[in-house]
Protein backbone atom coordinates (compact mmCIF):
# COMPACT_ATOMS: atom_id res chain seq x y z
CA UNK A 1 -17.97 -45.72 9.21
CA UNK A 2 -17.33 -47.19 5.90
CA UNK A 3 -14.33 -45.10 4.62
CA UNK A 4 -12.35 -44.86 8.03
CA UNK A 5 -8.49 -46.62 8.26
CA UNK A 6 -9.16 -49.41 11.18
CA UNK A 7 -6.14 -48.73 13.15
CA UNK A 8 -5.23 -52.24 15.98
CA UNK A 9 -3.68 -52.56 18.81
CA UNK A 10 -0.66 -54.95 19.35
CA UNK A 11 -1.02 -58.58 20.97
CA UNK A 12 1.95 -59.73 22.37
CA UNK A 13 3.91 -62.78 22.67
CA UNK A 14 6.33 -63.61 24.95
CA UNK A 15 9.08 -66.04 23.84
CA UNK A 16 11.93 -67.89 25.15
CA UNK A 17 14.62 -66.14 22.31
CA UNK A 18 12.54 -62.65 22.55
CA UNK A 19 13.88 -59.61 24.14
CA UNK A 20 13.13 -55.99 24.56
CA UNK A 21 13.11 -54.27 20.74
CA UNK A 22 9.60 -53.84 20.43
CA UNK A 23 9.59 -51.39 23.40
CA UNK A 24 12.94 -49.52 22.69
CA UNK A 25 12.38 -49.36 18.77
CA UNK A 26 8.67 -48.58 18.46
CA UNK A 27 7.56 -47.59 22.32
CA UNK A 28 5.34 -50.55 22.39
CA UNK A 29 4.49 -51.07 26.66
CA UNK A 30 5.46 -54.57 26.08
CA UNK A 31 4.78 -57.74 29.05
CA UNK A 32 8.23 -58.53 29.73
CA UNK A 33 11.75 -58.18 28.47
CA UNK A 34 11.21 -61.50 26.90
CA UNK A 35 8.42 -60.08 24.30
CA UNK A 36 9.70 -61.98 21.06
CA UNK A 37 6.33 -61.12 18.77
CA UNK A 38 3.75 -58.06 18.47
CA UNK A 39 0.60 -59.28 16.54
CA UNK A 40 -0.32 -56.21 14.49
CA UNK A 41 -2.70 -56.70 12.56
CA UNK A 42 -4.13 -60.37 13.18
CA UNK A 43 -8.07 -62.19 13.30
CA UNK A 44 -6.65 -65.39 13.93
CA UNK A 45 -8.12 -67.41 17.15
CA UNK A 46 -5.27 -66.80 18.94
CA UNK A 47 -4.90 -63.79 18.91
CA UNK A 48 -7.64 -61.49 17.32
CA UNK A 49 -6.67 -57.54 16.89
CA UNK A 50 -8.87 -55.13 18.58
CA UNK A 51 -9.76 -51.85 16.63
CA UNK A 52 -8.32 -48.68 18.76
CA UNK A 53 -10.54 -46.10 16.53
CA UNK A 54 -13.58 -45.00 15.04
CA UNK A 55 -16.73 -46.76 15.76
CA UNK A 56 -15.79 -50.00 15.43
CA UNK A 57 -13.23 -49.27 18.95
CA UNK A 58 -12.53 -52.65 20.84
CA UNK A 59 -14.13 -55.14 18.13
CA UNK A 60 -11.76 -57.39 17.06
CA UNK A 61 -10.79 -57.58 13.35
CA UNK A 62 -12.08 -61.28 13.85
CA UNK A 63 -15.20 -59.92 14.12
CA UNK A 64 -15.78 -57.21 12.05
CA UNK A 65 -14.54 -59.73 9.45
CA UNK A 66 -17.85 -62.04 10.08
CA UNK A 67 -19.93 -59.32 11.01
CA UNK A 68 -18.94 -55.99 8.60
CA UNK A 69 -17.83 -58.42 5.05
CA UNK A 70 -18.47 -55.01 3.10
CA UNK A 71 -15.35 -54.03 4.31
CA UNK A 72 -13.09 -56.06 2.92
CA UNK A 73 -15.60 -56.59 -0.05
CA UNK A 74 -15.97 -59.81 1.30
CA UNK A 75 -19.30 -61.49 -0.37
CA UNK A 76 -21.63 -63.67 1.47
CA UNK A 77 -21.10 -66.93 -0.06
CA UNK A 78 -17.78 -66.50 1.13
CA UNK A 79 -17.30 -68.62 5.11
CA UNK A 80 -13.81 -68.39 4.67
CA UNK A 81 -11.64 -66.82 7.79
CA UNK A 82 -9.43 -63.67 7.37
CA UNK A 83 -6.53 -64.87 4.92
CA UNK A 84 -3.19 -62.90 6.32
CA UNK A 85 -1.27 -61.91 9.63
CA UNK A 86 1.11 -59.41 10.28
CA UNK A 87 3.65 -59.49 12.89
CA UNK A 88 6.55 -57.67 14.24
CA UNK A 89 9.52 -60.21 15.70
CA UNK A 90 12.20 -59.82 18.01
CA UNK A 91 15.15 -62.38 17.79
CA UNK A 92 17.06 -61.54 20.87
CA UNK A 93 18.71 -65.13 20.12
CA UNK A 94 18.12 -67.73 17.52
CA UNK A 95 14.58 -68.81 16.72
CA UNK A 96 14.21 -72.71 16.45
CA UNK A 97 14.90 -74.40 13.15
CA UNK A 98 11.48 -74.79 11.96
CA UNK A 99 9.13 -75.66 8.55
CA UNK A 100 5.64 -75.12 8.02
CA UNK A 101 3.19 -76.73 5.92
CA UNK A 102 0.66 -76.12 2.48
CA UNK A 103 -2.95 -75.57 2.82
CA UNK A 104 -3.58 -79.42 1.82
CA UNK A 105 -1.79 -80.26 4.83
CA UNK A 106 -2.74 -78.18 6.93
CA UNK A 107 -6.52 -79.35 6.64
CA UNK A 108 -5.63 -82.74 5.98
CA UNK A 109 -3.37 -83.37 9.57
CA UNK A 110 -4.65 -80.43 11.18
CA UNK A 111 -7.71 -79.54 10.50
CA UNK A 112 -7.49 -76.01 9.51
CA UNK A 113 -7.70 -73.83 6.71
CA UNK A 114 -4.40 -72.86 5.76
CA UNK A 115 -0.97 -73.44 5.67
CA UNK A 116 1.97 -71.15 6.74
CA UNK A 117 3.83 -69.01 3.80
CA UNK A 118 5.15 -66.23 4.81
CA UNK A 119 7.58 -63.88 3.99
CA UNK A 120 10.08 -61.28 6.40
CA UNK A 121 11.04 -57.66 5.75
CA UNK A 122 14.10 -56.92 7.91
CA UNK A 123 13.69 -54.01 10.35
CA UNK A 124 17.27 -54.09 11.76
CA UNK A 125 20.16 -56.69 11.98
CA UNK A 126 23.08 -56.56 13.96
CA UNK A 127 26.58 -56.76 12.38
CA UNK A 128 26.89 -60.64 10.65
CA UNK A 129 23.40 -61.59 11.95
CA UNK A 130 22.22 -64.41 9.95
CA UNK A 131 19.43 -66.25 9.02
CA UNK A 132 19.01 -70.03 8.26
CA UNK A 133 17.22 -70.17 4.89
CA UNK A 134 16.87 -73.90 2.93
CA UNK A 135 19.03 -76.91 3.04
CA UNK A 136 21.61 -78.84 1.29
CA UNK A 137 20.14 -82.38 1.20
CA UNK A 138 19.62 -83.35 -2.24
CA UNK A 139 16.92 -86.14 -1.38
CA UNK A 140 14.58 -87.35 1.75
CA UNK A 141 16.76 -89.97 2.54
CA UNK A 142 19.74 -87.88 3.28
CA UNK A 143 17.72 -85.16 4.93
CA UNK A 144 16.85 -87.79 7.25
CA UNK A 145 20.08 -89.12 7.64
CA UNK A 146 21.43 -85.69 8.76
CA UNK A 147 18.80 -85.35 11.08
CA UNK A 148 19.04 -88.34 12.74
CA UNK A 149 23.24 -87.96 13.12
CA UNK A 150 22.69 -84.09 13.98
CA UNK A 151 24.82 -82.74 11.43
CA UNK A 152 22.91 -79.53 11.64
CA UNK A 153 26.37 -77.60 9.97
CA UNK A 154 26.58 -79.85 7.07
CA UNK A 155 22.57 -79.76 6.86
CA UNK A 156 21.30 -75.99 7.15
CA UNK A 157 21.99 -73.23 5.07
CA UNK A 158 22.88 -69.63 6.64
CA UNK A 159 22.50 -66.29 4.94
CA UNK A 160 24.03 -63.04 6.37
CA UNK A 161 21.46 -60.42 6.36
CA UNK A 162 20.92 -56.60 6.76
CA UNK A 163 18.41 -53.70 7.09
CA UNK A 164 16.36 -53.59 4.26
CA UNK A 165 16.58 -57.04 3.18
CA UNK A 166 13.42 -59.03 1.93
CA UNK A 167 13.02 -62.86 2.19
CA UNK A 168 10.23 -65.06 0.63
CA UNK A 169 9.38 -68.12 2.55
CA UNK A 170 7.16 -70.55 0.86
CA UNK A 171 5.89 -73.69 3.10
CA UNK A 172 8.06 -76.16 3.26
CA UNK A 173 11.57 -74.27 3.22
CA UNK A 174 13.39 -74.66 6.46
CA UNK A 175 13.87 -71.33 7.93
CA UNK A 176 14.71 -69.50 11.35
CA UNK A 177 15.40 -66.08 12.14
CA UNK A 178 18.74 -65.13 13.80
CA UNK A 179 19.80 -63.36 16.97
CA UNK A 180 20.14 -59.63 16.84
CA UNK A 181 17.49 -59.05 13.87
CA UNK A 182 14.10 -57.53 14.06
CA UNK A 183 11.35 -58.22 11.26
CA UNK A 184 7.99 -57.36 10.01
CA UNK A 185 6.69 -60.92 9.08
CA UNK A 186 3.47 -60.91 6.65
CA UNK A 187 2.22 -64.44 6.55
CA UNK A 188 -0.84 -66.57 5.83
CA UNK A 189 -3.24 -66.96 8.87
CA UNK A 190 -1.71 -69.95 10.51
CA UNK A 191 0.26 -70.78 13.51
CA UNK A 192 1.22 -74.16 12.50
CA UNK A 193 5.44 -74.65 13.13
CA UNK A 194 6.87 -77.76 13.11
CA UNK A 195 10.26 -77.26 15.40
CA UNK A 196 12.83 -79.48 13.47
CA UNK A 197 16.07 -78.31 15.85
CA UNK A 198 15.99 -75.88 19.19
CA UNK A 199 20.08 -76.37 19.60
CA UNK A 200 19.62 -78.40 22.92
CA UNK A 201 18.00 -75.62 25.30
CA UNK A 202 16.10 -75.71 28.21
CA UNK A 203 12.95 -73.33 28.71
CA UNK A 204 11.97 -72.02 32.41
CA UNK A 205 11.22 -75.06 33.65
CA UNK A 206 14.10 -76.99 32.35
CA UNK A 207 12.77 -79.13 29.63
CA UNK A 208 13.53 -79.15 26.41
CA UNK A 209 11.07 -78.09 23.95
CA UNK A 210 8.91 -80.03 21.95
CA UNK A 211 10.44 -81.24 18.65
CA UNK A 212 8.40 -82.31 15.58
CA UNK A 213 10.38 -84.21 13.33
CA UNK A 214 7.91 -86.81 11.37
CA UNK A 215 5.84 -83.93 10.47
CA UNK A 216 8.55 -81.62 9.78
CA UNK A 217 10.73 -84.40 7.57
CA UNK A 218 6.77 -84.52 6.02
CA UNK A 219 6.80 -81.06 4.62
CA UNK A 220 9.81 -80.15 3.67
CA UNK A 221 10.90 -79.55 0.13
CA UNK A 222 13.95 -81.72 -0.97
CA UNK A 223 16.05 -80.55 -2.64
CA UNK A 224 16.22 -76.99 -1.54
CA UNK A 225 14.63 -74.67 -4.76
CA UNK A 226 15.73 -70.58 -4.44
CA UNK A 227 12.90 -68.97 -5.48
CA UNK A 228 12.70 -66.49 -7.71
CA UNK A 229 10.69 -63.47 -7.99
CA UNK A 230 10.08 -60.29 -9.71
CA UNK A 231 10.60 -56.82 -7.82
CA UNK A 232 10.39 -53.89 -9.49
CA UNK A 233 10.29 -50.34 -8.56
CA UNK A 234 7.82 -47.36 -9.88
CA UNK A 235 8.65 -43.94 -9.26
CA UNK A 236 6.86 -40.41 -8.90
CA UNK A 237 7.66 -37.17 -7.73
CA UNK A 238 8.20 -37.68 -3.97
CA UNK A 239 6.83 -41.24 -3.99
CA UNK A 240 8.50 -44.32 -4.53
CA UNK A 241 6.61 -47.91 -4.78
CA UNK A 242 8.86 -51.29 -5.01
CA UNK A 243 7.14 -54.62 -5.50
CA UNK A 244 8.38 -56.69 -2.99
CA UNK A 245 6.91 -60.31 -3.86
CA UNK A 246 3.68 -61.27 -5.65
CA UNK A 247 2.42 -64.45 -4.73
CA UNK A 248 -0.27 -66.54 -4.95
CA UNK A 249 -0.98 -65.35 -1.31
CA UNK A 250 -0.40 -61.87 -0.92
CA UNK A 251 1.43 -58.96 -2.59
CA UNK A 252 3.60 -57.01 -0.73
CA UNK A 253 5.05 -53.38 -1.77
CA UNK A 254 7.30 -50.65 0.11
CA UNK A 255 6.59 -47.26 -0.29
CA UNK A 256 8.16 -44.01 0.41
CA UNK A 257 7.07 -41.25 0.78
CA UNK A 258 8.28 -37.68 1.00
CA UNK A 259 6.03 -35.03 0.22
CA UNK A 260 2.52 -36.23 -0.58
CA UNK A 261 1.05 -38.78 -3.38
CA UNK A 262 -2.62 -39.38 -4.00
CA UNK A 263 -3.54 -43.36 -4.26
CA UNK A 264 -6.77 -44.93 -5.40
CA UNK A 265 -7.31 -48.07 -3.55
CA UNK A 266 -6.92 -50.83 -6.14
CA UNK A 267 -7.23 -54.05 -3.87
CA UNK A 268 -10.25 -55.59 -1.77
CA UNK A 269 -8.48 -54.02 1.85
CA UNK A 270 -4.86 -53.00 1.82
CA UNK A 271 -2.73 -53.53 4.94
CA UNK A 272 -0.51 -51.11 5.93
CA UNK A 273 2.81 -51.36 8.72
CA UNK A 274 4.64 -47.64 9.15
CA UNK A 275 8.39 -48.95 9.53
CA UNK A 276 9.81 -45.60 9.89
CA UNK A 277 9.02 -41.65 9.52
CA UNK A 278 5.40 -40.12 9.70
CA UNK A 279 2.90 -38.15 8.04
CA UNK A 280 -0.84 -38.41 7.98
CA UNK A 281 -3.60 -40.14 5.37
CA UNK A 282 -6.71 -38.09 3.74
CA UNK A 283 -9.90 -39.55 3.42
CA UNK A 284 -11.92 -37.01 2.13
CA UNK A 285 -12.27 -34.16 4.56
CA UNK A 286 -10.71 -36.43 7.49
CA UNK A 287 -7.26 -36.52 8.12
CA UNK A 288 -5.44 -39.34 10.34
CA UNK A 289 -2.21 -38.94 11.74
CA UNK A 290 0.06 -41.87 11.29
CA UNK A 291 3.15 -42.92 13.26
CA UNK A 292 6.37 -45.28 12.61
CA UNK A 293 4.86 -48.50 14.89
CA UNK A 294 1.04 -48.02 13.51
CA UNK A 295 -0.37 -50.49 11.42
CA UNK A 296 -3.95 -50.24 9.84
CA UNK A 297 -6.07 -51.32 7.35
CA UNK A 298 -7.30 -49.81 4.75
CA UNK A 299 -11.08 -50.88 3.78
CA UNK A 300 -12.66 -51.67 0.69
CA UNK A 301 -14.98 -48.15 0.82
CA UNK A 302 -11.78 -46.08 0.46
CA UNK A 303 -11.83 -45.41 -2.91
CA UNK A 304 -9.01 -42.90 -2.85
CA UNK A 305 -6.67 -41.38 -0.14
CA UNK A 306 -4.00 -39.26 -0.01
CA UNK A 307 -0.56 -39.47 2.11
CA UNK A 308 1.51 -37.15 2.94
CA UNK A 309 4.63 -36.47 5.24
CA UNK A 310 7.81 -38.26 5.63
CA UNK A 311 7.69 -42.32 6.06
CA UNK A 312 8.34 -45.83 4.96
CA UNK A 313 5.05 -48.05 4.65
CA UNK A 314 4.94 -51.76 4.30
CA UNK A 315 1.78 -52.42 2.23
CA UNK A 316 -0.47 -55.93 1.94
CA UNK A 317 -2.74 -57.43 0.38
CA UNK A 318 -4.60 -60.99 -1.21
């Protein structure tokens, strides 16, 4: 049981801006045409991933977390809850202008354990799609002086984005995906958003949605800071690792495979997102196939693995 990949099954989220991608690009049977977010590999409470293999089938990664800590060589003096989420998005049209908060305020105003930073590889993007990335108000004052007049042109700032692109999104940076992208997001466990601007539109019922400006003008960083960060790319014969980010959260890597590559499992649990191609991982005598729209964990046990086939991984860990 130890040294088995958990594979999960998606949870799904249907949004007001989401659309029909996650069906037509990874075959997911998806609620509705207005599925904006897959929950891949997730424990939070609400929504907690339920194993589709092995003997641990229909637990939820919630709790084999409390119940199976050897796993993710998770000690016993440790009570915390399962540190990351991984999700896929569909923007079918602009996601609200939002912020999130740090871990201090997160526990301080809402009483749980951690803040929201986060960080998006892009999938796809249409032609010109944009994202809205950081401000231009240089102190609190004016931020909330462009809020209050709605000069949402003069405040926001947009960056044109494309396949392949990676973005870094401490808490506190204003952010919102575009229409027309898709994204594997790779976040802290938290579903705190504070909504700071939802350009005027009506949901189902014909209200507005709820807007959180104190909190939001609260969090956010003024002025604007770019962050920067090393990435740097190791090469073997048909392998290919790139450091995407390495933060005090999580580190995240792409590799690419083609042809085969023997790993030793250097991290308490590595998560793993197959963005395109496929191939199959050795554990010893067992082999598992693996598919672009899988995503998995590997556990602690697995000491070393092999992988092999054609494929693009997104890999995770604390």
């Amino acid at each position: 049981m130890n040294n088995v990949p958990l594979f999960f099954e998606p949870i799904f989220k249907e949004r007001i801006w989401g659309g029909n991608k996650l069906c037509t690009n990874f075959n997911y049977n998806i609620p509705s045409e207005k599925t904006g977010e897959a929950w891949v590999i997730s424990a939070h409470p609400s929504g907690s991933s339920k194993v589709k293999n092995g003997i641990l089938k229909g637990q939820t990664l919630a709790e084999i977390w409390e119940q199976h800590g050897e796993l993710f060589n998770k000690h016993h003096d440790h009570d915390e809850e399962f540190p990351l989420l991984v999700k896929v998005l569909d923007a079918n049209d602009d996601l609200s202008v939002q912020v999130h908060p740090d871990d201090l305020y997160a526990k301080n105003k809402e009483n749980q354990p951690f803040g929201k930073t986060e960080c998006w590889y892009v999938l796809s993007a249409e032609e010109d799609a944009e994202i809205i990335y950081g401000h231009h108000a240089k102190t609190k004052d004016e931020l909330k002086e462009k809020i209050a007049s709605a000069e949402w042109n003069a405040l926001l700032r947009s960056v044109r984005v494309k396949a392949g692109d990676f973005i870094y999104v401490p808490s506190g940076t204003i952010h919102a995906i575009g229409k027309g992208i898709v994204i594997l997001e790779i976040q802290q466990s938290s579903d705190i958003t504070y909504r700071l601007y939802d350009y005027d539109r009506l949901d189902e019922d014909g209200l507005a949605r709820e807007l959180h400006l104190e909190s939001a003008i609260e969090v956010i960083n003024v002025p604007h800071k770019l962050i920067a960060y090393e990435q740097e790319e190791i090469k073997h014969s048909g392998f290919t690792s790139k450091l995407l980010v390495k933060e005090e959260y999580f580190t995240v890597l792409l590799w690419s495979i083609d042809g085969s590559v023997k790993k030793e499992l250097n991290a308490d649990f590595l998560q793993v997102s197959v963005i395109s191609g496929e191939g199959e991982i050795i554990i010893g005598d067992d082999k598992y196939p693996i598919l672009m729209g899988d995503h998995f964990i590997l556990p602690f046990p697995v000491k070393a693995y092999e992988l092999k086939g054609t494929a693009k991984l997104i890999v995770s860990h604390t």
